[in-house]
Structures are given as structure tokens and as C-alpha cells.
N, C-alpha and C. Protein backbone atom coordinates (compact mmCIF):
# COMPACT_ATOMS: atom_id res chain seq x y z
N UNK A 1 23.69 -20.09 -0.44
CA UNK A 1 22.89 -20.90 0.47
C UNK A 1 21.99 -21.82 -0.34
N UNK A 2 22.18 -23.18 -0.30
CA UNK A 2 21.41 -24.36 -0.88
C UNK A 2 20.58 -24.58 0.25
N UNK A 3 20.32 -24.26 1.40
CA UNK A 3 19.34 -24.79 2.19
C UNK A 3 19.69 -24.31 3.63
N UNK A 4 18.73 -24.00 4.30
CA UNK A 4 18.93 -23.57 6.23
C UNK A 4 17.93 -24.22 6.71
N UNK A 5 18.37 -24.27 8.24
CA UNK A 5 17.46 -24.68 8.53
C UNK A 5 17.15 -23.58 10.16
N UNK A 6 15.68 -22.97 10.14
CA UNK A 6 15.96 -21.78 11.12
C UNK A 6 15.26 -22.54 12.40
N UNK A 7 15.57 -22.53 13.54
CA UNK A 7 14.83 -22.63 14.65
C UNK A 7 14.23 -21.30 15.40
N UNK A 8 12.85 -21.34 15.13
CA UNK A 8 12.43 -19.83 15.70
C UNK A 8 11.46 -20.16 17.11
N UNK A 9 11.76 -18.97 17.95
CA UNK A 9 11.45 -19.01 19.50
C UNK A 9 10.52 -17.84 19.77
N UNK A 10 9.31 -17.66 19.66
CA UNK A 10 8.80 -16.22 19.47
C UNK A 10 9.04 -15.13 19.07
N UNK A 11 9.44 -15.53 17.00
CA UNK A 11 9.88 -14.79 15.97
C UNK A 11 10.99 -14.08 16.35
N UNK A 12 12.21 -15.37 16.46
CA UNK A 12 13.66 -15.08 15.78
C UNK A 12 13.35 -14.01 14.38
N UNK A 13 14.77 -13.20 15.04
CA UNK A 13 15.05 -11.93 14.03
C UNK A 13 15.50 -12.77 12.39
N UNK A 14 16.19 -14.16 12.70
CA UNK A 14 16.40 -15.01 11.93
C UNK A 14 15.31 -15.41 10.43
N UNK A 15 14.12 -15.99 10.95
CA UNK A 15 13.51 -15.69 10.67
C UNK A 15 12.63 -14.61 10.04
N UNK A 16 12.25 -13.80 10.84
CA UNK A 16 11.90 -12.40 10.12
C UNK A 16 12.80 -11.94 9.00
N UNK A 17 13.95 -12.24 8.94
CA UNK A 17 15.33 -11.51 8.36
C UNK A 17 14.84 -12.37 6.78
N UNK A 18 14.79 -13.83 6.91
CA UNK A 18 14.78 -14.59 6.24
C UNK A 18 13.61 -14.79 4.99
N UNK A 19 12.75 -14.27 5.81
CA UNK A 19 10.85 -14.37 4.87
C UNK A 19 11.14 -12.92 4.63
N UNK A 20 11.79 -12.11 5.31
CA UNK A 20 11.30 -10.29 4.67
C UNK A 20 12.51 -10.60 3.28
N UNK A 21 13.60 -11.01 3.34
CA UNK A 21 14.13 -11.08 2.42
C UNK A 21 14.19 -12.03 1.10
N UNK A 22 13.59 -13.17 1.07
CA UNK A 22 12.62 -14.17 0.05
C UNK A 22 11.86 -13.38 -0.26
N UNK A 23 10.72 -12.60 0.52
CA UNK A 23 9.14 -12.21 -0.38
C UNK A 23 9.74 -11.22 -1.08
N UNK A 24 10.74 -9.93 -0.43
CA UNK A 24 11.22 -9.16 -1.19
C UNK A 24 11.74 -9.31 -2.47
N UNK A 25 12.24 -10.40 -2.84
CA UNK A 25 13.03 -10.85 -3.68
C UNK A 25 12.23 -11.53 -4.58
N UNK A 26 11.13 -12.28 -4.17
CA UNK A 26 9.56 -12.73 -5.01
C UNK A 26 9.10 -11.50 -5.81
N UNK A 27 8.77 -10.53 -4.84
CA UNK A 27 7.83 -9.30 -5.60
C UNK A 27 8.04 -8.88 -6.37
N UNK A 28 9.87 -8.65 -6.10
CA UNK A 28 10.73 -7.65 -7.37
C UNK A 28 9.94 -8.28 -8.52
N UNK A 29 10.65 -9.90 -8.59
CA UNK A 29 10.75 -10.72 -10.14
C UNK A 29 10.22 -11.87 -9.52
N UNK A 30 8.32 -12.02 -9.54
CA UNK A 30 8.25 -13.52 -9.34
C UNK A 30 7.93 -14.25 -10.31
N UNK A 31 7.93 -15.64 -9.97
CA UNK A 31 8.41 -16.71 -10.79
C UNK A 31 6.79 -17.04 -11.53
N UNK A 32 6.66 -17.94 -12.16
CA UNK A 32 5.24 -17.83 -12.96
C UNK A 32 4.61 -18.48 -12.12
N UNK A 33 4.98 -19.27 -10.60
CA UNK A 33 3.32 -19.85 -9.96
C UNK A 33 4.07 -19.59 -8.44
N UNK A 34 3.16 -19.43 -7.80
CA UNK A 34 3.53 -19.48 -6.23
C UNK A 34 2.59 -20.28 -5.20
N UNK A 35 2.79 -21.40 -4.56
CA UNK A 35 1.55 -22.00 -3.86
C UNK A 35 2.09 -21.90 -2.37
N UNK A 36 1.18 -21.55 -1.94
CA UNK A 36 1.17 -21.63 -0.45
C UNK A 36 0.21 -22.35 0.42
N UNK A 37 0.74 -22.98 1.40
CA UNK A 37 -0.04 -24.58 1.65
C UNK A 37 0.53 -24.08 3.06
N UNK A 38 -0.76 -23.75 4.03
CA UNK A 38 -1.08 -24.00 4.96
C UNK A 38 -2.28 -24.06 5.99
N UNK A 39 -2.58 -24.85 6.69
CA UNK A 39 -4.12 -25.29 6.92
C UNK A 39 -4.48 -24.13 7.94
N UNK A 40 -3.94 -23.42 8.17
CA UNK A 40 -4.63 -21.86 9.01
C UNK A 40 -3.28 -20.82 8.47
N UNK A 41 -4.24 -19.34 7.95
CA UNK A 41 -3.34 -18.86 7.32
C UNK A 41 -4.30 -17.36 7.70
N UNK A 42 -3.42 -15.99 7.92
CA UNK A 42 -3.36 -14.91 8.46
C UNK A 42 -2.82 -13.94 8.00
N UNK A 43 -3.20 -12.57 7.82
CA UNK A 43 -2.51 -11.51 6.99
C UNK A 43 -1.52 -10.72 8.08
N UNK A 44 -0.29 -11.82 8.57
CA UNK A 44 0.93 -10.93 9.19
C UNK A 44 1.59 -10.53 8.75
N UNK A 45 1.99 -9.23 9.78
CA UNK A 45 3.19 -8.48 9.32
C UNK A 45 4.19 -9.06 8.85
N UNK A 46 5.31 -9.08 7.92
CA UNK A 46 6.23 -9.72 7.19
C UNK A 46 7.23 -8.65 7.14
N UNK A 47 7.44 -7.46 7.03
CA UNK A 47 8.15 -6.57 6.40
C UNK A 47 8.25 -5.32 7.52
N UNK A 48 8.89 -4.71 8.14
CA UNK A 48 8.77 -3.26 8.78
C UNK A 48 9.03 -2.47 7.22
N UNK A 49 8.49 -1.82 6.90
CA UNK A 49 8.60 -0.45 6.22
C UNK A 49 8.78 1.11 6.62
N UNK A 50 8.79 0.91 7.73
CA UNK A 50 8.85 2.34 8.41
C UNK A 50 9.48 3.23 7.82
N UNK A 51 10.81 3.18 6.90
CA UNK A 51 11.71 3.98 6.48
C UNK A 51 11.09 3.83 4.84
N UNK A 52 10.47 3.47 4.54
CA UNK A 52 9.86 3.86 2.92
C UNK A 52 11.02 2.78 2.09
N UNK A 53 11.33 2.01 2.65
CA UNK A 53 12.52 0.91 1.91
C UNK A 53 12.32 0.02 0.78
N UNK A 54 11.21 -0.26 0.71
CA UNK A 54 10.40 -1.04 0.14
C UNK A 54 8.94 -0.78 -0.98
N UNK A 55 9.05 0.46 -0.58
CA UNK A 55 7.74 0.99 -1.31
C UNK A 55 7.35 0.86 -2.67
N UNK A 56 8.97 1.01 -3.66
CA UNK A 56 9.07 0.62 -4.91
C UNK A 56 8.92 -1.11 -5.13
N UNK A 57 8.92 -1.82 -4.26
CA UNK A 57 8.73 -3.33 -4.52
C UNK A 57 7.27 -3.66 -4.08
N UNK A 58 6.53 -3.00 -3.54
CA UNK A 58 5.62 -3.06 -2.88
C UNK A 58 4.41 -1.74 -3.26
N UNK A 59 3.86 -1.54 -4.60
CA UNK A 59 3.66 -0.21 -4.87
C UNK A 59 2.20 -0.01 -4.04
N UNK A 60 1.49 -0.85 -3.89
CA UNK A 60 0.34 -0.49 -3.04
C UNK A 60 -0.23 -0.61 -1.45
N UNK A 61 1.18 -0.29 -0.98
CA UNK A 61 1.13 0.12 0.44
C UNK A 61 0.47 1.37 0.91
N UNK A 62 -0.52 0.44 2.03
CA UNK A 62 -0.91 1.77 2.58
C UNK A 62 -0.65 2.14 3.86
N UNK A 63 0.87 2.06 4.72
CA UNK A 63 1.77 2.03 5.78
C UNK A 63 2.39 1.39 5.90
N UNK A 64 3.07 2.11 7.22
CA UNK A 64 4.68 1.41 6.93
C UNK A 64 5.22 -0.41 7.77
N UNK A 65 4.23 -1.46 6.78
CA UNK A 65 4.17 -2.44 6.93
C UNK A 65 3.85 -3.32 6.13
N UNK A 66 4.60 -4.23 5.46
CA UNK A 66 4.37 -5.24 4.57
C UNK A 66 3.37 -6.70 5.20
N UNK A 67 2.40 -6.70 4.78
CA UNK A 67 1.28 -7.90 5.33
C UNK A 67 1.64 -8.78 4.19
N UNK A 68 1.10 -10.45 4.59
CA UNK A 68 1.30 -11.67 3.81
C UNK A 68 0.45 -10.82 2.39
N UNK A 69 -0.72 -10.51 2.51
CA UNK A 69 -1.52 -10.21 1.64
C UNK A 69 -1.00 -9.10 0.68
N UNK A 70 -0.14 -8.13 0.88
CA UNK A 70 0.54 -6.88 0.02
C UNK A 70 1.53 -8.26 -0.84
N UNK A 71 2.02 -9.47 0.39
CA UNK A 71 3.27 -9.64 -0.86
C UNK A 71 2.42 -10.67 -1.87
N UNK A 72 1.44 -11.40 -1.40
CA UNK A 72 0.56 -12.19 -2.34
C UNK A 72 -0.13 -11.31 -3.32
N UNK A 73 -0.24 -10.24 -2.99
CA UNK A 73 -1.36 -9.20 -4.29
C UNK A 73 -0.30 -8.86 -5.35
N UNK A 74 1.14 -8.51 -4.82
CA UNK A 74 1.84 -8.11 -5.66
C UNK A 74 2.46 -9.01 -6.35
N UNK A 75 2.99 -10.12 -6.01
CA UNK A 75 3.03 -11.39 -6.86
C UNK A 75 2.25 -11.89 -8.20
N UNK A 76 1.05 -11.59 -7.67
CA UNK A 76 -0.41 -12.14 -8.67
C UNK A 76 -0.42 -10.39 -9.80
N UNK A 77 0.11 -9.47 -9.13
CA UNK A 77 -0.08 -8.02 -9.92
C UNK A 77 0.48 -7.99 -11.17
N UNK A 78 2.16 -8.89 -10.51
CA UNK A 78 3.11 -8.69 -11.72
C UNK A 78 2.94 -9.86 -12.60
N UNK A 79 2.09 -11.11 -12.52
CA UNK A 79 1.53 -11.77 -13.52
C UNK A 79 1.70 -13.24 -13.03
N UNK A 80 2.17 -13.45 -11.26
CA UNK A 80 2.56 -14.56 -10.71
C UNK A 80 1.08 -15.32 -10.71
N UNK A 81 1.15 -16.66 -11.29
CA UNK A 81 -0.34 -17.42 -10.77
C UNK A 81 0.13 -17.96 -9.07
N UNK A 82 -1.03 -17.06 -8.19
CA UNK A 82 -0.70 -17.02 -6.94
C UNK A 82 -2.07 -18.16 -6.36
N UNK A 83 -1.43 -19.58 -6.01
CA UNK A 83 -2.74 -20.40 -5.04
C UNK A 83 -2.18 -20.66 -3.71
N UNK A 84 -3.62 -20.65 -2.88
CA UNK A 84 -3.53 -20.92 -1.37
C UNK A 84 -4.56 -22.74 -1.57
N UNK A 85 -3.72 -23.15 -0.85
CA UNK A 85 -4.36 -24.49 -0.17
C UNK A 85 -4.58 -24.07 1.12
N UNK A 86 -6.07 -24.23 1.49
CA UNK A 86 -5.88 -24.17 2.90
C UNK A 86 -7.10 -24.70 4.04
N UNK A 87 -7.74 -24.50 4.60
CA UNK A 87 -8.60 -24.97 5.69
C UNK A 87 -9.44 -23.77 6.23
N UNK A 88 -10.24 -23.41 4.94
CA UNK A 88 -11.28 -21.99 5.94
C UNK A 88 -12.65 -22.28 6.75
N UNK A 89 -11.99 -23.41 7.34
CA UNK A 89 -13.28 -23.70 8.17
C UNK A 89 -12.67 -22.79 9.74
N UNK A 90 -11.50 -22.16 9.70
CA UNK A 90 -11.21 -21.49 10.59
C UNK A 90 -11.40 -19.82 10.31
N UNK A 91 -12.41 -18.83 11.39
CA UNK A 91 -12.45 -18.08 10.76
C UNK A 91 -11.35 -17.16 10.15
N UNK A 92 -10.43 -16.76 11.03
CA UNK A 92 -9.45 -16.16 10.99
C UNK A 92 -8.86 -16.42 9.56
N UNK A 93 -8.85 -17.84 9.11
CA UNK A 93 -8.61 -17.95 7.28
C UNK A 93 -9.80 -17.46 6.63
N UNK A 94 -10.52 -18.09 6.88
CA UNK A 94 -12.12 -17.33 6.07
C UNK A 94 -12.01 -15.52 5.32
N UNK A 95 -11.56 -14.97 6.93
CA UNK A 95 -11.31 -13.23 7.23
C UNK A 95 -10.07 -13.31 5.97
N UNK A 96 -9.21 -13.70 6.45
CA UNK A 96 -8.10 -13.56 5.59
C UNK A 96 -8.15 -13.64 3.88
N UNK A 97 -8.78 -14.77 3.41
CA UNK A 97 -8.99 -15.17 2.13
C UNK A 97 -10.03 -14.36 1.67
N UNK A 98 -11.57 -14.16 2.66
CA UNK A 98 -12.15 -12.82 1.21
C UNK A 98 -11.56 -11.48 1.58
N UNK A 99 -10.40 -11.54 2.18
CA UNK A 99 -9.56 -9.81 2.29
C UNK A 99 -8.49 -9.75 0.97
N UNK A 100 -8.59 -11.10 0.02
CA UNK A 100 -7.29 -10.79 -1.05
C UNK A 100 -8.46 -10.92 -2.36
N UNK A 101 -7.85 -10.39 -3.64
CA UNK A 101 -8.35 -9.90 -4.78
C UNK A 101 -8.76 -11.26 -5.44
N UNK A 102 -9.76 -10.95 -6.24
CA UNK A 102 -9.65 -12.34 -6.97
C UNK A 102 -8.50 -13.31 -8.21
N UNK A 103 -7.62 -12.30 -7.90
CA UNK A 103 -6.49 -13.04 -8.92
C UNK A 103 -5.86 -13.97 -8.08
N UNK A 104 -6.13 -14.22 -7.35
CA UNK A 104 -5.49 -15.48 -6.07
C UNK A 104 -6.30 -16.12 -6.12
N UNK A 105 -5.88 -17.31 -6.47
CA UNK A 105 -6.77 -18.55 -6.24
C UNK A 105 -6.74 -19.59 -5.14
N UNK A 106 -8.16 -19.67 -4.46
CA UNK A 106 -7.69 -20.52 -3.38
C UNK A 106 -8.84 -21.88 -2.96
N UNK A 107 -7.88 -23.06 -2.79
CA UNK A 107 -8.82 -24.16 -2.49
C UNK A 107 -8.45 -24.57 -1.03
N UNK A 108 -9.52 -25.60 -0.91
CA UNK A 108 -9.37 -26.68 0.27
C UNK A 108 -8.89 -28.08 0.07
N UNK A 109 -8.01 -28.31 1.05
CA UNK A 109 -7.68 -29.83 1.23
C UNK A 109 -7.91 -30.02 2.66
N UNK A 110 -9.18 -30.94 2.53
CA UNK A 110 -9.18 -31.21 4.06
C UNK A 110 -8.06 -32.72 4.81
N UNK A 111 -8.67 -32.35 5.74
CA UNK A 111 -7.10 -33.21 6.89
C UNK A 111 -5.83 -32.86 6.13
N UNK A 112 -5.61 -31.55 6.16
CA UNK A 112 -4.12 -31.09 5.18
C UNK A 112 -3.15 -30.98 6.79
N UNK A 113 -2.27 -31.38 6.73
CA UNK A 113 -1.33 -30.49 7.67
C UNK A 113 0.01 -30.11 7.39
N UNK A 114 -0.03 -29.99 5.69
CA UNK A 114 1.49 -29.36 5.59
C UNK A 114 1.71 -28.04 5.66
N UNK A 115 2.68 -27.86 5.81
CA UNK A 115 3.05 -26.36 5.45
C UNK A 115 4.07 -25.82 4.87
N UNK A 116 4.02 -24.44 3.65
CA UNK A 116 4.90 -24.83 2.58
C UNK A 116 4.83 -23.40 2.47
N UNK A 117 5.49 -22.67 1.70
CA UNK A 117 5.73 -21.85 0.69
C UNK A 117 6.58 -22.18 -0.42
N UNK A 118 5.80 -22.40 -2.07
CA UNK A 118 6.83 -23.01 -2.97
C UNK A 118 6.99 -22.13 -4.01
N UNK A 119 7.99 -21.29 -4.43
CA UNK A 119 8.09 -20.27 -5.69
C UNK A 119 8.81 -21.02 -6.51
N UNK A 120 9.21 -20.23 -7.52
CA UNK A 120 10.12 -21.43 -8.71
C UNK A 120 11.65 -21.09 -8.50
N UNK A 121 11.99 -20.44 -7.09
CA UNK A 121 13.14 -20.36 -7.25
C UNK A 121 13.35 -20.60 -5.45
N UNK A 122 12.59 -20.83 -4.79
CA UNK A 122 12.62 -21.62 -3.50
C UNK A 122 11.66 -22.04 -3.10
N UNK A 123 12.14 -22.95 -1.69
CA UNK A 123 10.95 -23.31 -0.86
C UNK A 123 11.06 -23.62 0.23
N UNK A 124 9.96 -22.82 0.65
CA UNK A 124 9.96 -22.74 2.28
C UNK A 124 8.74 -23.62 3.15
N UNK A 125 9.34 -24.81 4.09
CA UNK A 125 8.57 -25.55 4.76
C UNK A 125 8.82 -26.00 6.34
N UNK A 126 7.88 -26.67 6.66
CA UNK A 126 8.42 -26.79 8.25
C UNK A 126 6.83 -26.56 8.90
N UNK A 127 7.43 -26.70 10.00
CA UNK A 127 6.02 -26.75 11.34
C UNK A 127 5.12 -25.50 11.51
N UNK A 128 5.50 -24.07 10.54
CA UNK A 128 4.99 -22.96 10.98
C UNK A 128 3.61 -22.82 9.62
N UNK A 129 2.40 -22.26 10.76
CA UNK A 129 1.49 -21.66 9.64
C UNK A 129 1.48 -20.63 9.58
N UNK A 130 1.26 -20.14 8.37
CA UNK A 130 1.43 -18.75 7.65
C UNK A 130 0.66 -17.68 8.42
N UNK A 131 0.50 -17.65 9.95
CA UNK A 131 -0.29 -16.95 10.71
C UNK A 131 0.78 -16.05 11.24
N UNK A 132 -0.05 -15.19 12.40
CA UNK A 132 0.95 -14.41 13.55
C UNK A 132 1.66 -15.18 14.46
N UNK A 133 0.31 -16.02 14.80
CA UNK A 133 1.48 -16.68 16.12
C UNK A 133 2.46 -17.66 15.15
N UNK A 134 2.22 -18.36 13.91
CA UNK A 134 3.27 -18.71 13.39
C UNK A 134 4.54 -18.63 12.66
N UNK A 135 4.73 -17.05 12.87
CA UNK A 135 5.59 -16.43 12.44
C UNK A 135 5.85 -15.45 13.71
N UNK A 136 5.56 -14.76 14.85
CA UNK A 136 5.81 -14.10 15.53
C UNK A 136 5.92 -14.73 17.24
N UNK A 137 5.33 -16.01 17.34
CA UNK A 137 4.79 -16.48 18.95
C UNK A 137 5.32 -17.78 18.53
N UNK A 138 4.74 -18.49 18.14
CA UNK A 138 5.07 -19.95 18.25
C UNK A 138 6.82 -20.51 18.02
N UNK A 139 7.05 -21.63 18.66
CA UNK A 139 8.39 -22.18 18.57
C UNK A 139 8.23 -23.17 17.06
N UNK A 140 8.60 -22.94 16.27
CA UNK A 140 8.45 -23.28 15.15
C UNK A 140 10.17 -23.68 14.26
N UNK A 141 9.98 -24.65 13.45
CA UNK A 141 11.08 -24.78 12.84
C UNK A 141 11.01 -25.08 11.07
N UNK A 142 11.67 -24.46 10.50
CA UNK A 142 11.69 -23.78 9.19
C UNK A 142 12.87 -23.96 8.32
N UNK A 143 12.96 -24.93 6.95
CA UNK A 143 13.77 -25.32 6.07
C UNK A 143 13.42 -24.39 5.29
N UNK A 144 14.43 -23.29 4.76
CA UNK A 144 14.39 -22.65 3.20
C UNK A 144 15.45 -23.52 2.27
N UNK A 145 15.03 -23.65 1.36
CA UNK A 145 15.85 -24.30 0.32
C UNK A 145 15.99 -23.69 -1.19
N UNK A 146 16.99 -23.25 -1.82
CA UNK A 146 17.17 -22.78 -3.13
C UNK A 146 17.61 -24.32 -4.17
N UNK A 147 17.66 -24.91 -3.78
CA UNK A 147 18.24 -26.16 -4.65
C UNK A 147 16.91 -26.43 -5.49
N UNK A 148 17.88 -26.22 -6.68
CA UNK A 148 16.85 -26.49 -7.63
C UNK A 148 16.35 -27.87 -7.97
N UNK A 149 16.67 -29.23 -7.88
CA UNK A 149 16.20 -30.22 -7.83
C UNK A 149 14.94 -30.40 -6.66
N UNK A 150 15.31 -30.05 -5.40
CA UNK A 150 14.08 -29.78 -4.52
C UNK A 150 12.82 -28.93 -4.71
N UNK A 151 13.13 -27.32 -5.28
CA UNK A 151 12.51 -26.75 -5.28
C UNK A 151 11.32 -27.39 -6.58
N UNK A 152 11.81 -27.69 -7.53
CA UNK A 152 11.32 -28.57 -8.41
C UNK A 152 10.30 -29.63 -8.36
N UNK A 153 10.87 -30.49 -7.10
CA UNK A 153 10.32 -31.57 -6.81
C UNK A 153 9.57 -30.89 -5.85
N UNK A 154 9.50 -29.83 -5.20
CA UNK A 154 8.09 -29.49 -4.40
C UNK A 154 7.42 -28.82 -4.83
N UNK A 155 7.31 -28.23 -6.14
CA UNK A 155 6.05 -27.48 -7.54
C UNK A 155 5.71 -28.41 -7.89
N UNK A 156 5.95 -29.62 -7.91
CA UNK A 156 5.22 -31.10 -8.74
C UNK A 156 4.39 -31.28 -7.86
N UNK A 157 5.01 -31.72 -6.80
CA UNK A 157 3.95 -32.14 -5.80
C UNK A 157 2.79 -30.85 -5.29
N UNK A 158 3.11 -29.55 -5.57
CA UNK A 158 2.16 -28.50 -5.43
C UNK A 158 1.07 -28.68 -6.15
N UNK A 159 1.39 -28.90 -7.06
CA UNK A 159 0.64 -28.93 -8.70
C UNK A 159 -0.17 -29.84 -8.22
N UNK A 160 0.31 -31.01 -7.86
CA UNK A 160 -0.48 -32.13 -7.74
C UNK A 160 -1.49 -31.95 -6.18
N UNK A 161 -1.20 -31.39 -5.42
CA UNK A 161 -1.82 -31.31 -3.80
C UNK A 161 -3.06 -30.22 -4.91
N UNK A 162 -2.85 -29.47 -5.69
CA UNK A 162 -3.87 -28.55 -6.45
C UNK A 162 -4.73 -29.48 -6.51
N UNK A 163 -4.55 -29.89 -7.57
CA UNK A 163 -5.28 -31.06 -8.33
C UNK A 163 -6.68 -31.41 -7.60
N UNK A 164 -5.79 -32.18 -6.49
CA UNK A 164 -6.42 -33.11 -5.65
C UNK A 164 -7.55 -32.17 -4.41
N UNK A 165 -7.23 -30.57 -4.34
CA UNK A 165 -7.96 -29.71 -3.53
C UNK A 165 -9.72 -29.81 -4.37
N UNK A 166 -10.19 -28.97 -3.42
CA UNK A 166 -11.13 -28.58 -3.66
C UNK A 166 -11.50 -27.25 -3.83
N UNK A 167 -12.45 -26.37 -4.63
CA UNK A 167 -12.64 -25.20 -5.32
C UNK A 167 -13.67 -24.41 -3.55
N UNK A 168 -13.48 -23.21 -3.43
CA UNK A 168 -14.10 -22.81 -2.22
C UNK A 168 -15.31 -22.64 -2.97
């Protein structure tokens, strides 16, 4: 797969199927930077764990549920430089951002409205924010891409949306 494109309707299994199996695949072996760019952002469920499936990719679970924040801590654990761009003038990001460790780094870009997830070996973008309702409620639509010329060309421009943020 060089690229999909998912249409989700109040969190397609598609979806879910799709982000539980990327972050999984991040945590094992992630790449040396991970940015995540979205202007309201939320510690949702991502993962059922119920059956202990995951526990070895995920060593500091404390139930049987993978949150955005377990797969961002473990990213930054195994030595990933992990940044959030985002908009904490909403509380619900505010809550979210002092709930992760300080090895995550996170700025502001105001009037931002993209939304991204970029590792060095994909990238995930489209209309959804990294929230509940934008992963579980909202009608949302979602490009993953492995092509490495893209994925490439959207760590440059990460790098650079950094740059241009501001320090909280």
C-alpha cells in the first residue's frame, strides 16, 4: 500500500484498523522524529487491548486500552523526538498536553488548521483532529501514505511548520 484513502462515518472499523495498526508499528521501531499537527488534540482510545496483545509494544499500560498519549510516551521512550503543533487555547488540549511527560515537545501555531500525523516512514492527513469525536464521531476523511517521496516531503514541511510555531 503506497497510499489509501479512508472515508470514516462515526469511527469506521477501517479506520480504527488503520491508526491501531501504524501506531503499533511506530512503537515497535520508531523513526527518529514524529510530528503531529493538529489544532485540537485529545488522549483517545486508539488500541482495544483487552486480550493483553499489545502489552509488549506498549510496556506502560495501565488497562486494557491504548490512549494517543501511551503511543506518544512510548515513541519519545524508545528515543523518537516526539512534537505536537497545536492550539491549547482549547481546554480539552491544554488537559491533554500537561497529561504527557516532558520528553514531548509541544508548540503553537496559531490560525493552524492542518491536520497531520508525519513519522519517517508514513503519513497520515486529512480533515480529522487527533480527538474522540475525530476519530470515533465525526465524518471525517483520511489519506495514509507510505511513499517515500511524500512522506519526505511532509517532514520538511513539518520541520519547517516547527520552526515557524511558537514555544508554550
Amino acid at each position: 500500500m503506497a497510499s489509501r484513502i479512508i472515508r470514516s462515518h462515526g469511527g469506521s472499523y477501517s479506520l480504527l484498523d488503520a491508526l491501531a495498526s501504524l501506531f503499533i508499528l511506530e512503537a515497535m521501531q520508531p523513526g527518529t522524529e514524529l510530528y503531529l499537527i493538529s489544532p485540537w488534540l485529545s488522549n483517545s482510545r486508539i488500541i482495544n487491548n483487552s486480550y493483553g496483545r499489545v502489552n509488549q509494544v506498549f510496556p506502560f499500560l495501565n488497562g486494557d486500552m491504548v490512549y494517543l498519549a501511551d503511543f506518544l510516551s512510548t515513541c519519545a521512550w524508545r528515543g523518537c523526538k516526539v512534537r505536537l503543533i497545536c492550539n491549547p487555547e482549547h481546554r480539552i488540549t491544554m488537559d491533554f498536553i500537561r497529561s504527557l511527560g516532558a520528553n514531548i515537545e509541544t508548540r503553537v501555531l496559531t490560525d493552524n488548521h492542518e491536520k497531520g500525523l508525519i513519522g519517517s516512514h508514513f503519513y497520515i492527513h486529512g480533515s480529522m483532529n487527533f480527538t474522540y469525536h475525530g476519530v470515533y464521531i465525526n465524518g471525517e476523511s483520511v489519506r495514509i501514505t507510505t511513499d517515500t517521496a511524500e512522506v519526505n516531503s511532509a517532514l520538511l514541511s513539518a520541520r519547517m511548520r516547527w520552526e515557524e510555531s511558537e514555544a508554550i
